[in-house]
N, C-alpha and C. Protein backbone atom coordinates (compact mmCIF):
# COMPACT_ATOMS: atom_id res chain seq x y z
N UNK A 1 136.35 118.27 77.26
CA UNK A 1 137.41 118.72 76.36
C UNK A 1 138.30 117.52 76.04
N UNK A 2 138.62 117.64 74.69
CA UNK A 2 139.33 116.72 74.29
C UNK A 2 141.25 116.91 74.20
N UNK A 3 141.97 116.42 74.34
CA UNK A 3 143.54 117.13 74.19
C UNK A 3 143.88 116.04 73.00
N UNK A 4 144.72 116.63 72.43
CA UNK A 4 145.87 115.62 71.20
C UNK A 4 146.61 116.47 70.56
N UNK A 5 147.76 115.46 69.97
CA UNK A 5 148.58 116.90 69.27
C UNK A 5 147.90 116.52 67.79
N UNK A 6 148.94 117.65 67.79
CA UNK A 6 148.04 118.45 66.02
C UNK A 6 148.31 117.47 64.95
N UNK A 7 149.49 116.55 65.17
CA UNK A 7 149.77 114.91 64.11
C UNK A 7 148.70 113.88 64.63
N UNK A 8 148.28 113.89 65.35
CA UNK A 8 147.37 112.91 65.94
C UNK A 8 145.95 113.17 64.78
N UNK A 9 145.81 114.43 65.10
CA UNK A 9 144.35 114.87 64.52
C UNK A 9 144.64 115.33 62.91
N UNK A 10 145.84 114.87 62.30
CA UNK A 10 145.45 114.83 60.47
C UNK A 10 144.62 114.00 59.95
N UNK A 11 143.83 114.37 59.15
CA UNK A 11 142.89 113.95 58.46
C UNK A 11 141.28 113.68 58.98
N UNK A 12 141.46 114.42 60.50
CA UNK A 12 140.14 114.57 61.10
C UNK A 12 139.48 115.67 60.95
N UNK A 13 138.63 116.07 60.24
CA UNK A 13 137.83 117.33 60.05
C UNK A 13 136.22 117.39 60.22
N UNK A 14 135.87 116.42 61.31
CA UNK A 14 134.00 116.16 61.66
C UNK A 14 133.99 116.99 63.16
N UNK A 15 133.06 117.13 63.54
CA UNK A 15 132.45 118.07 64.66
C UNK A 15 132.48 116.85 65.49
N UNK A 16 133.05 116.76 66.85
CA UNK A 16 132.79 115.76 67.66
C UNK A 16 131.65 116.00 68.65
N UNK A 17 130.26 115.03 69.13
CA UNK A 17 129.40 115.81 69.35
C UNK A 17 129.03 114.61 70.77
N UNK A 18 128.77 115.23 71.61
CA UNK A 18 127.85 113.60 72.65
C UNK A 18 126.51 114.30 72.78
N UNK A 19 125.98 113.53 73.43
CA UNK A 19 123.99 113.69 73.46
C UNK A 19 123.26 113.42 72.29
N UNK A 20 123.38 112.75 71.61
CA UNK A 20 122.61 112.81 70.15
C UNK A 20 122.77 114.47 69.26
N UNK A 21 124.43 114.66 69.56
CA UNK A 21 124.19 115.60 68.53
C UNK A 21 124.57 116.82 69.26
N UNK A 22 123.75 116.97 70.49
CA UNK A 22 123.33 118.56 71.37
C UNK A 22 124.59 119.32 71.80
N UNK A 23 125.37 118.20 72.15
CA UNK A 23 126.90 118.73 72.93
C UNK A 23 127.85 118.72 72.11
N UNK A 24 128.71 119.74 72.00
CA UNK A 24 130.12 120.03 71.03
C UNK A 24 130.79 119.53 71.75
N UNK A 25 131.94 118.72 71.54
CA UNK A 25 133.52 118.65 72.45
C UNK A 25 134.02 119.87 72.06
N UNK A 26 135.08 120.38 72.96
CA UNK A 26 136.07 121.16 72.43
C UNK A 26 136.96 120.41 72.22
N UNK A 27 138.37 121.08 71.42
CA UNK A 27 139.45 120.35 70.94
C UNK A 27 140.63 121.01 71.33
N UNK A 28 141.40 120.72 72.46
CA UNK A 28 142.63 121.31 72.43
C UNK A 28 143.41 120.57 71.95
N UNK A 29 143.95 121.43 70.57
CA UNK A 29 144.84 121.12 69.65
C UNK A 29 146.66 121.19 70.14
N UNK A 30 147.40 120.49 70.80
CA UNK A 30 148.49 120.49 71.41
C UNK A 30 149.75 120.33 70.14
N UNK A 31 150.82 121.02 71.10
CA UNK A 31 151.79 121.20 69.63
C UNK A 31 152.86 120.02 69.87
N UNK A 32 153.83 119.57 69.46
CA UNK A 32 154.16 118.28 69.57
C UNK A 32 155.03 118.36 71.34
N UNK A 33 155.19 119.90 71.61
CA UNK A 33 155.86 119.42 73.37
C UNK A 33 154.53 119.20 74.19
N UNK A 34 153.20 118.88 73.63
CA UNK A 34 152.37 118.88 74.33
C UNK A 34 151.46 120.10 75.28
N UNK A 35 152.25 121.53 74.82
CA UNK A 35 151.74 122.88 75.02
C UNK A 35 150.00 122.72 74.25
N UNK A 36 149.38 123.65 74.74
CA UNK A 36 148.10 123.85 73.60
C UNK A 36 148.24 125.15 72.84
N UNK A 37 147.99 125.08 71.63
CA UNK A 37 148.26 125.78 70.67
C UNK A 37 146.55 126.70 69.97
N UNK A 38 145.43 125.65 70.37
CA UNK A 38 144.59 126.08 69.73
C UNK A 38 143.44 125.28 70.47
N UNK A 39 141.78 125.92 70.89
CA UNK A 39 140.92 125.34 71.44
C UNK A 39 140.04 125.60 70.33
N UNK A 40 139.10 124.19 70.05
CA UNK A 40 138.23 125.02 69.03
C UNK A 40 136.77 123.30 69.18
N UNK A 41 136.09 123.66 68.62
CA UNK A 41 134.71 123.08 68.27
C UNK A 41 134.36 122.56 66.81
N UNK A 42 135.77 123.00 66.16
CA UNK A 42 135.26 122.86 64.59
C UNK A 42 136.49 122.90 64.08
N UNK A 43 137.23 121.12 63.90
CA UNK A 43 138.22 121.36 63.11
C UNK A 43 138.45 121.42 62.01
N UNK A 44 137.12 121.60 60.85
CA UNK A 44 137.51 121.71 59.27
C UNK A 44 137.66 123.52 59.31
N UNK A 45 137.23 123.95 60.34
CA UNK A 45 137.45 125.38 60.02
C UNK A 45 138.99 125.72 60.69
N UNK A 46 139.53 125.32 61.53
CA UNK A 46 140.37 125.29 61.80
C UNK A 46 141.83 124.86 61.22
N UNK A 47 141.75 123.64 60.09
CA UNK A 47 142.56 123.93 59.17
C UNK A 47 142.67 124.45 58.31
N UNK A 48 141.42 124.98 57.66
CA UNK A 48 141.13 126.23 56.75
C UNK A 48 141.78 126.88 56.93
N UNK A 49 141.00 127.93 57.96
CA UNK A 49 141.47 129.13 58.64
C UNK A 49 143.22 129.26 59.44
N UNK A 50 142.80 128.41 60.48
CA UNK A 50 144.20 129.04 61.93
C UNK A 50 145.33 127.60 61.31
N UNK A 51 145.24 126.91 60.53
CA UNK A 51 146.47 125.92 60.61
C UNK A 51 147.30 126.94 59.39
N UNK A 52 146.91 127.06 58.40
CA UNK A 52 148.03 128.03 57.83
C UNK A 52 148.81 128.86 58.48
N UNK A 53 148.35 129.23 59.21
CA UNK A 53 148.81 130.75 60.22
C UNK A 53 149.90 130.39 60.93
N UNK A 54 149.80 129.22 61.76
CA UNK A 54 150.73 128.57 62.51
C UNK A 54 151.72 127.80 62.11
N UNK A 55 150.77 127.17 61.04
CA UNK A 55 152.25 126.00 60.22
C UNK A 55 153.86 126.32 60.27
N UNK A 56 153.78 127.38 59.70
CA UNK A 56 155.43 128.31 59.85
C UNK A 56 155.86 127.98 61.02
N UNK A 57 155.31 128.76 61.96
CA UNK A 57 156.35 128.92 63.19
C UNK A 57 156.22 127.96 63.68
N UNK A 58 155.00 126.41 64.19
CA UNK A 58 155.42 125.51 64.52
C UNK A 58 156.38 124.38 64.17
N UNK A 59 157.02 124.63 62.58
CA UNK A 59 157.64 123.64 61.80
C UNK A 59 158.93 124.16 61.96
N UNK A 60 159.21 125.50 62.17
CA UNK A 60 160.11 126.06 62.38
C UNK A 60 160.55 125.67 64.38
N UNK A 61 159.88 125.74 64.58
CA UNK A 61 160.34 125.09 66.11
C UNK A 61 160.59 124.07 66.34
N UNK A 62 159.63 122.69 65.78
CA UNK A 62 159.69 121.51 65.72
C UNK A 62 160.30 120.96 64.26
N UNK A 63 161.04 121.41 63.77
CA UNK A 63 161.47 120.87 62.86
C UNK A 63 161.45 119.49 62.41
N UNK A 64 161.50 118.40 63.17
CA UNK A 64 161.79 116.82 63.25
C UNK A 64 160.68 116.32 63.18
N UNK A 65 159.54 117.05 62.94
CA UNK A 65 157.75 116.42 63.12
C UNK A 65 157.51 116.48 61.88
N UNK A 66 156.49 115.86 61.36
CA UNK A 66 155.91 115.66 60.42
C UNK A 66 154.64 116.93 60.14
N UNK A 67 154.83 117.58 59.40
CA UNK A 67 154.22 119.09 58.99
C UNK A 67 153.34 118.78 57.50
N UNK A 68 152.07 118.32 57.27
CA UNK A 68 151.21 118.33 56.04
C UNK A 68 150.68 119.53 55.88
């Protein structure tokens, strides 16, 4: 498993994979106090899908972060 916060990982949207391919990382997606917010295998679906959802209330908590 991988950890980072969610500014770390803008503009990353590829499947991270080891073994030639065979093995997924997971991704715990951390919110800027370093809590995890989201575990996942697939972050282009993940800003699709679950980053809208959250955007609000994390920008609203963290106000002082940088929110794309």
């Amino acid at each position: 498993m991988l950890s980072a916060r969610i500014q770390e990982l803008y503009g990353v949207s590829s499947k991270f994979t080891l073994g030639h391919g065979r093995v997924a990382v997971k991704i715990e997606v951390l919110a800027p106090s370093q809590r995890p917010i989201q575990v996942t295998d697939d972050l282009s679906n993940f800003w699709r899908e679950q980053y809208p959802k959250i955007k609000t209330e994390l920008s609203r908590r963290y106000p002082r972060h940088e929110w794309r």
